[in-house]
Protein backbone atom coordinates (compact mmCIF):
# COMPACT_ATOMS: atom_id res chain seq x y z
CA UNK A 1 16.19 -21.95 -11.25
CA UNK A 2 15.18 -18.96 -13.12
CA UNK A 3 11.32 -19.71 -12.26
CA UNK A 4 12.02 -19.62 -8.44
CA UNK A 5 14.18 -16.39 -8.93
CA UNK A 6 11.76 -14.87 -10.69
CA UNK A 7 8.93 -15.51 -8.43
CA UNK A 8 11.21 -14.42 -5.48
CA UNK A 9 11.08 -11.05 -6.89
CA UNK A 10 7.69 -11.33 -7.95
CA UNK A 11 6.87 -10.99 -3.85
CA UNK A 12 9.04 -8.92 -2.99
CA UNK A 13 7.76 -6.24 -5.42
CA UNK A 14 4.22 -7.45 -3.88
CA UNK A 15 5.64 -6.82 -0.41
CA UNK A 16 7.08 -3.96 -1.41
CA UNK A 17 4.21 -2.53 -3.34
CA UNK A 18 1.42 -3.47 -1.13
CA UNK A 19 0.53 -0.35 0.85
CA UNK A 20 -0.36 0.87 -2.88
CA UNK A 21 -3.17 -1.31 -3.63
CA UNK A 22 -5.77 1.50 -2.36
CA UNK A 23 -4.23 4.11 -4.60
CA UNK A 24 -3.99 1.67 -7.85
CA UNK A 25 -7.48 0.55 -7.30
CA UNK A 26 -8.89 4.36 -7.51
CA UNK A 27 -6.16 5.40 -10.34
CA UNK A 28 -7.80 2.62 -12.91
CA UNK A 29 -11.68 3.10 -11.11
CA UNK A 30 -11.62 6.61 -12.12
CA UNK A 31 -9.26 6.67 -15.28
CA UNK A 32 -12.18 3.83 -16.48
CA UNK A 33 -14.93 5.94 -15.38
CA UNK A 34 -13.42 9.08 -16.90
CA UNK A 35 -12.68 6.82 -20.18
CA UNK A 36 -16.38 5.77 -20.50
CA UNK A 37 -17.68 9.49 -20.47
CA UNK A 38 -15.61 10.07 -23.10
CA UNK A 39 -12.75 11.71 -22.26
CA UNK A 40 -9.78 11.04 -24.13
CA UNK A 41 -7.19 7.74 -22.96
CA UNK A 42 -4.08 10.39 -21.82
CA UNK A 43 -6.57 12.68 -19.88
CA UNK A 44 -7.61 9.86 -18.21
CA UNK A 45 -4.26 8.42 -17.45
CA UNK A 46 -3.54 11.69 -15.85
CA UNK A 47 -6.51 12.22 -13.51
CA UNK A 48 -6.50 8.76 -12.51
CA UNK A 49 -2.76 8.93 -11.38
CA UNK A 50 -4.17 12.62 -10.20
CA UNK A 51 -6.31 10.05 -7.51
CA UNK A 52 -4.05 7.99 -6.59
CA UNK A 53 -1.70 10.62 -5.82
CA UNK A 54 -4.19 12.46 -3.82
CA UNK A 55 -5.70 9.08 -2.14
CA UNK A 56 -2.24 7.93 -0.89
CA UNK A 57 -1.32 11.55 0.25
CA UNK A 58 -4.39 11.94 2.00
CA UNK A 59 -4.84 8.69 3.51
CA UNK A 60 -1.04 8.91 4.77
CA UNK A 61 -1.57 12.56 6.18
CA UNK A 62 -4.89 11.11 7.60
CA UNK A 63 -3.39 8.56 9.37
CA UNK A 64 -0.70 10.20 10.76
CA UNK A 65 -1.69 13.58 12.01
CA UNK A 66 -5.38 11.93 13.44
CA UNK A 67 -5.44 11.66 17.34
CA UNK A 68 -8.82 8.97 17.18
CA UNK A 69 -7.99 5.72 16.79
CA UNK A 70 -11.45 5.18 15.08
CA UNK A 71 -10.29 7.34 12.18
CA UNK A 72 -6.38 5.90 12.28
CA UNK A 73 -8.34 2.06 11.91
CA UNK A 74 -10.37 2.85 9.46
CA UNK A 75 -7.45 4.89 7.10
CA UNK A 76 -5.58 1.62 8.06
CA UNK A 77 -8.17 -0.97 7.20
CA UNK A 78 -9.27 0.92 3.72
CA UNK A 79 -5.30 0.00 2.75
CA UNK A 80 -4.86 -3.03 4.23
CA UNK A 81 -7.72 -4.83 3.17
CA UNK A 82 -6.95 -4.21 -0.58
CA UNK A 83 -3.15 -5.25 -0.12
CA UNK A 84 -4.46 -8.16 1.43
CA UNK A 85 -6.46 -9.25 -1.65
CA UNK A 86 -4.01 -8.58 -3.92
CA UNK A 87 -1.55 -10.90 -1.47
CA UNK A 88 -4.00 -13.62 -1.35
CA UNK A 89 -4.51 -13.69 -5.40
CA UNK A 90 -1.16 -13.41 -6.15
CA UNK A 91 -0.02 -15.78 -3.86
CA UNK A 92 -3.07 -18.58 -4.93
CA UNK A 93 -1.77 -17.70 -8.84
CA UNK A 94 1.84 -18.81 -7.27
CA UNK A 95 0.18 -21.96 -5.56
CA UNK A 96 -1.37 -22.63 -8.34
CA UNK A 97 1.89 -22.99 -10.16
CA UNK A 98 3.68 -25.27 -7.80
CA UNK A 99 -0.19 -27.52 -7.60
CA UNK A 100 -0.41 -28.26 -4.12
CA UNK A 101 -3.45 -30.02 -2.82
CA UNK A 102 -6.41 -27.43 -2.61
CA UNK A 103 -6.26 -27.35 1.51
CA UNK A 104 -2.47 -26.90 1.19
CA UNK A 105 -3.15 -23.84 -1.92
CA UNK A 106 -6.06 -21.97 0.57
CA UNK A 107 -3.10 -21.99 3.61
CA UNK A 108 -0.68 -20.25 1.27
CA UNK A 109 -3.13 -17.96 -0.08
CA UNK A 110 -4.27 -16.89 3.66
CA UNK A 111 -0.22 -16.81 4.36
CA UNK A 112 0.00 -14.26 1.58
CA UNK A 113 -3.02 -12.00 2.38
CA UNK A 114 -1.74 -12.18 6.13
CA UNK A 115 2.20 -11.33 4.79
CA UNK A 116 0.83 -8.38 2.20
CA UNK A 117 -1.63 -7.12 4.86
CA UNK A 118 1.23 -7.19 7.36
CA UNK A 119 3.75 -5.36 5.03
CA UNK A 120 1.29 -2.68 4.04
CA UNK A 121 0.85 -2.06 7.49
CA UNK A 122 4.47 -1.45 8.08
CA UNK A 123 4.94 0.48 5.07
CA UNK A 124 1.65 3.10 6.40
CA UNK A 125 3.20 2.92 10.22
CA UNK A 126 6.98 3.86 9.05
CA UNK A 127 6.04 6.79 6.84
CA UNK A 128 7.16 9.36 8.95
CA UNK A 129 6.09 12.81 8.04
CA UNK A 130 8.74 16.07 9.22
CA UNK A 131 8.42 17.10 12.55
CA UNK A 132 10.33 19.67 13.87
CA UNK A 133 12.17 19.27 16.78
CA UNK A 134 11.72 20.64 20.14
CA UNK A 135 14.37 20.91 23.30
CA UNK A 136 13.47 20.66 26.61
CA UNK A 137 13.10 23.94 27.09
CA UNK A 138 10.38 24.22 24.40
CA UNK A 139 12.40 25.93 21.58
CA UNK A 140 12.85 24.84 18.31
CA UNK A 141 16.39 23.51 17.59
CA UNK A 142 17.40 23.03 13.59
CA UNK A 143 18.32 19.01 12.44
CA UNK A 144 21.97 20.48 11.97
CA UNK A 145 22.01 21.12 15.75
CA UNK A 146 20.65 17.48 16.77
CA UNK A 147 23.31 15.28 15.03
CA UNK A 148 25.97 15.36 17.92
């Protein structure tokens, strides 16, 4: 009972965390490549989460604010395609647990890439950056004003 709960929450951090992928990856790519030039293990730590900060800021402000939809695809492919690995690995390691037949442990794995992809895609379309709001006769009107 406890394995089941367990890996329960195991996806729904994954579903939850999957529009982060992108960000992780570049956090521990450059915190490694900072480590091996031999900078010290906390400076590292800090301008690799420094990245990843600035990857997922950029690459939400990117894809929100951009008018193409060449640039909004390709903001939305460079963080789905990661979260879709990490869904398809995590969700063979899960197969691979329960020992399915292999044809039965690629259709889960493919279910979990789709599911991750899918929920990083959600996460990246319902981050919703301020906007002020405008009446219909073009003037700015505060939130406070709005909530009748």
């Amino acid at each position: 009972m406890l394995g089941l709960v367990s890996v329960g929450l195991l996806c729904r951090a994954l579903f939850k965390l999957a529009v982060h992928a992108l960000p992780f990856f570049v956090a521990v790519s450059t915190g490694l490549a900072i480590l091996n030039a031999g900078v010290g293990i906390g400076d590292a730590f800090l301008i690799g989460l420094t990245a990843a900060a600035l990857t997922l800021t950029v690459g939400r402000i990117l894809f929100l604010t951009s008018r193409s939809p060449l640039i909004r695809a390709s903001v939305a492919a460079a963080f789905l395609v990661p979260a879709a690995m990490a869904g398809r690995h995590t969700a063979l390691g899960v197969a691979l647990l329960a020992g399915p037949s292999p044809l039965w442990r690629d259709i889960i794995g493919w279910l979990g890439a789709f599911l991750a992809g899918g929920c990083a895609l959600h996460e990246l379309l319902n981050h919703d950056l301020p906007r002020p709001l405008r009446s219909e006769q073009g003037g700015d009107r505060s939130l406070h004003s709005s909530r009748l």
